[in-house]
N, C-alpha and C. Protein backbone atom coordinates (compact mmCIF):
# COMPACT_ATOMS: atom_id res chain seq x y z
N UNK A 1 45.89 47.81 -21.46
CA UNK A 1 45.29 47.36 -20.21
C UNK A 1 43.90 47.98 -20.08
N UNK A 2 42.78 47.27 -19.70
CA UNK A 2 41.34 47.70 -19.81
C UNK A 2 41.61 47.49 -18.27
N UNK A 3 40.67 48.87 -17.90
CA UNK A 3 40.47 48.95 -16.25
C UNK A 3 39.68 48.02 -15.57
N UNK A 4 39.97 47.41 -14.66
CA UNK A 4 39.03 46.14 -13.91
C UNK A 4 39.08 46.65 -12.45
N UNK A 5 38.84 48.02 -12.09
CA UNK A 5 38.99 48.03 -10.82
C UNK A 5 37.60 49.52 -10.96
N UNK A 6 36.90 49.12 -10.13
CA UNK A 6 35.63 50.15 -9.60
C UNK A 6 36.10 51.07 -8.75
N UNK A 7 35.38 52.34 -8.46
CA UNK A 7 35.24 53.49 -7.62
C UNK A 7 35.89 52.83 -6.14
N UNK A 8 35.09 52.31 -5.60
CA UNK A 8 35.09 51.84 -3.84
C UNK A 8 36.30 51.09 -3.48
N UNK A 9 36.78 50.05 -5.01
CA UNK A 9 37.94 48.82 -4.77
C UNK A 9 39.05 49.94 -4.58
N UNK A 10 38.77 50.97 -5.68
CA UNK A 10 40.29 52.22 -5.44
C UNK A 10 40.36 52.80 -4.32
N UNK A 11 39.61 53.18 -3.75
CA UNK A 11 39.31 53.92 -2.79
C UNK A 11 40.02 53.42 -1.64
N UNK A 12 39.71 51.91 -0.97
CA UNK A 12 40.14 51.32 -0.15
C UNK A 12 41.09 51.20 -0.65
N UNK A 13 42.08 50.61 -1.64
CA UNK A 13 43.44 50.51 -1.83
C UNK A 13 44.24 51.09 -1.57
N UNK A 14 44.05 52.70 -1.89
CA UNK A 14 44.37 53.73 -1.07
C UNK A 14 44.58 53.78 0.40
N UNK A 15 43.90 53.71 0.73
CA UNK A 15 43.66 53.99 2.62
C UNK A 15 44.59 52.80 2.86
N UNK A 16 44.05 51.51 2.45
CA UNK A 16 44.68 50.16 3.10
C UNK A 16 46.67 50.57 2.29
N UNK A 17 46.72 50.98 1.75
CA UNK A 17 47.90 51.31 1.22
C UNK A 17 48.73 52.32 2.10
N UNK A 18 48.02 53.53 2.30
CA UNK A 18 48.53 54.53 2.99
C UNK A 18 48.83 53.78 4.64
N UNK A 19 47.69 53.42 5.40
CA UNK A 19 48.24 52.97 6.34
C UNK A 19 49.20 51.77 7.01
N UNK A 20 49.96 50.86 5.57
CA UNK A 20 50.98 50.23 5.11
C UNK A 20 51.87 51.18 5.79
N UNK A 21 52.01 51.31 4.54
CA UNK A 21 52.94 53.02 4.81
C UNK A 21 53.46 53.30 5.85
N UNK A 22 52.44 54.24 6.44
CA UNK A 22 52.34 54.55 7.65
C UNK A 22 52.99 53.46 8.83
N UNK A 23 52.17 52.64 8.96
CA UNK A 23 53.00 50.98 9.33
C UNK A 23 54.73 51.27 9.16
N UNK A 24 55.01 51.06 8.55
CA UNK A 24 56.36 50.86 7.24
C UNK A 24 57.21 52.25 8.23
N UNK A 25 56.85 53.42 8.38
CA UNK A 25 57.50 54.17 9.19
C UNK A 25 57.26 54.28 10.68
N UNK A 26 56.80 53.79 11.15
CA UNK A 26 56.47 53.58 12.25
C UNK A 26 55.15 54.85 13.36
N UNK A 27 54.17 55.04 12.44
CA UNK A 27 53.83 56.32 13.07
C UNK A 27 52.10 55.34 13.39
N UNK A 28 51.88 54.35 12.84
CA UNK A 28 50.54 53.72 13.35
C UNK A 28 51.13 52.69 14.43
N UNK A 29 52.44 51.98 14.48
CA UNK A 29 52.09 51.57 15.63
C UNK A 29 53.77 51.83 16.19
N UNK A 30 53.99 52.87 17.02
CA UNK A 30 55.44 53.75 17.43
C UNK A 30 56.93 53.02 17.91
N UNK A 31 56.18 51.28 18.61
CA UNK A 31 56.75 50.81 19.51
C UNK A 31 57.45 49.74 18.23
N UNK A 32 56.63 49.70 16.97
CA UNK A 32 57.10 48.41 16.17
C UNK A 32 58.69 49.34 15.78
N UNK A 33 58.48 50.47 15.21
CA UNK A 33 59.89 51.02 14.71
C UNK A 33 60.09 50.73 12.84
N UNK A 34 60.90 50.82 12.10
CA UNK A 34 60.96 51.05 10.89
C UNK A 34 61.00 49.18 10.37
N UNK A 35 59.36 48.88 9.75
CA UNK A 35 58.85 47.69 9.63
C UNK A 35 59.17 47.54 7.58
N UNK A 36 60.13 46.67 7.35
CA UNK A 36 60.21 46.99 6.06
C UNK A 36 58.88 46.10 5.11
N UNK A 37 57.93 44.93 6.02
CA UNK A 37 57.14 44.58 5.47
C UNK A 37 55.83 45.83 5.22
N UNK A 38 55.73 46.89 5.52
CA UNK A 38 54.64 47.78 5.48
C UNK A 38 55.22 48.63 4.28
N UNK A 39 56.24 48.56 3.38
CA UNK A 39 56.24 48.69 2.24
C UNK A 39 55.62 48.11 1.20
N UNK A 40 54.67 47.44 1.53
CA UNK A 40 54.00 46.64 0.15
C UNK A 40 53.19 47.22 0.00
N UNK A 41 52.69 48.45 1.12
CA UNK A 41 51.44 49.62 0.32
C UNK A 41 51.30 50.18 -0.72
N UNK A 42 52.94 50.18 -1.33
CA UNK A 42 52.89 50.88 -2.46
C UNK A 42 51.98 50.12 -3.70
N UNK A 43 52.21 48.84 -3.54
CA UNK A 43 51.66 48.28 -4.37
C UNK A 43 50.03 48.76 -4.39
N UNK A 44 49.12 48.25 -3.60
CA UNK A 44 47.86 48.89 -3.41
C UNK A 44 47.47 50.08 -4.07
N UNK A 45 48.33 50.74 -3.85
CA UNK A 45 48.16 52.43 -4.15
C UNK A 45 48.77 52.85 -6.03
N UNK A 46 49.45 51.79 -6.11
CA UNK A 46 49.69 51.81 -8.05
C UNK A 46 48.99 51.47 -8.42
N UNK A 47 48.63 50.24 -8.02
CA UNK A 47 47.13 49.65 -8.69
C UNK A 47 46.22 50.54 -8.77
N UNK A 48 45.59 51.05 -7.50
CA UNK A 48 45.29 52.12 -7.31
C UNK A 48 44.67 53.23 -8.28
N UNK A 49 46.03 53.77 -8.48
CA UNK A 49 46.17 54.48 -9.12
C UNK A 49 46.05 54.62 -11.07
N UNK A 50 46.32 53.37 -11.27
CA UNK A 50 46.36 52.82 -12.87
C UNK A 50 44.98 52.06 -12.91
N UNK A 51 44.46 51.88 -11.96
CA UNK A 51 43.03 51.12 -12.09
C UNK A 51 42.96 50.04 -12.94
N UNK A 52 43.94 49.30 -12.62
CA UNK A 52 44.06 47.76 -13.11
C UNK A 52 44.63 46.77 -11.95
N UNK A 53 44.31 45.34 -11.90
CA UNK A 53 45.12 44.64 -10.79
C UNK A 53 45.15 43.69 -11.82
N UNK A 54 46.51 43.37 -11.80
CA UNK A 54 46.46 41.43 -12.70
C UNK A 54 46.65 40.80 -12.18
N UNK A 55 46.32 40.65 -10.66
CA UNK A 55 45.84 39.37 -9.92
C UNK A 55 44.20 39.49 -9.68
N UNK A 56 43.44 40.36 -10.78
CA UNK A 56 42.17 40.01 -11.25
C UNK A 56 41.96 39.17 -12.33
N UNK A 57 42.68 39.27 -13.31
CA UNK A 57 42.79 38.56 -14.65
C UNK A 57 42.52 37.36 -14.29
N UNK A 58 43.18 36.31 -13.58
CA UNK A 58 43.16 34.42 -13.75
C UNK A 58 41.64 34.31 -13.49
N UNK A 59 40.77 35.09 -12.43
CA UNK A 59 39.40 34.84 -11.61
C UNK A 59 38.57 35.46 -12.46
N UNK A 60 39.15 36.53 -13.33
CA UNK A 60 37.81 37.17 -14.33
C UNK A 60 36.96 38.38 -13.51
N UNK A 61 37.79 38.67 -12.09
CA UNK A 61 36.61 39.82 -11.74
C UNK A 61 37.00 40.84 -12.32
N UNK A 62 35.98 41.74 -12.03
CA UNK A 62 35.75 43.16 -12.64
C UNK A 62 34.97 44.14 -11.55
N UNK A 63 35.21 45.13 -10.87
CA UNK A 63 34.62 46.18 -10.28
C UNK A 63 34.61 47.13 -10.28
N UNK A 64 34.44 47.59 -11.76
CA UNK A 64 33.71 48.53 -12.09
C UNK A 64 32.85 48.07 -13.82
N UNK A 65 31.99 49.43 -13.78
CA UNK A 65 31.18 48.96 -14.72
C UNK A 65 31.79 48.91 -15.77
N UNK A 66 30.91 47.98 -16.46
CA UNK A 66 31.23 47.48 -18.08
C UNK A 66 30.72 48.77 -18.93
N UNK A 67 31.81 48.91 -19.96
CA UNK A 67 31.27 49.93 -21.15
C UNK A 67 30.84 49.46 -22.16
């Protein structure tokens, strides 16, 4: 797997991941209660983390630089 994900795209994946999460246990919004759709942060945050997405592949983007 060649990395197709830049500095800034990880960055936000993160955050937008974590506050999934967060979502997902109920501590961003108290009144929703244990939301099992705010588990899909994890995803964000693997990607994330492996700095690849293959729902970049079909479109050809890339954000980060070329070596």
């Amino acid at each position: 797997m060649t990395k197709n994900m830049g500095g800034i795209d990880r960055i936000l994946r993160i955050i937008v991941g974590i506050v999934l999460i967060l979502y997902a246990l109920g501590v961003v919004a108290p009144g929703t209660g244990y939301n099992v759709w705010g588990w899909i942060g994890v995803v964000p945050i693997a990607t994330a983390l492996i700095g690849w997405c293959p729902a970049y592949l079909p479109f050809g983007i890339r954000t980060c630089k070329r070596d």
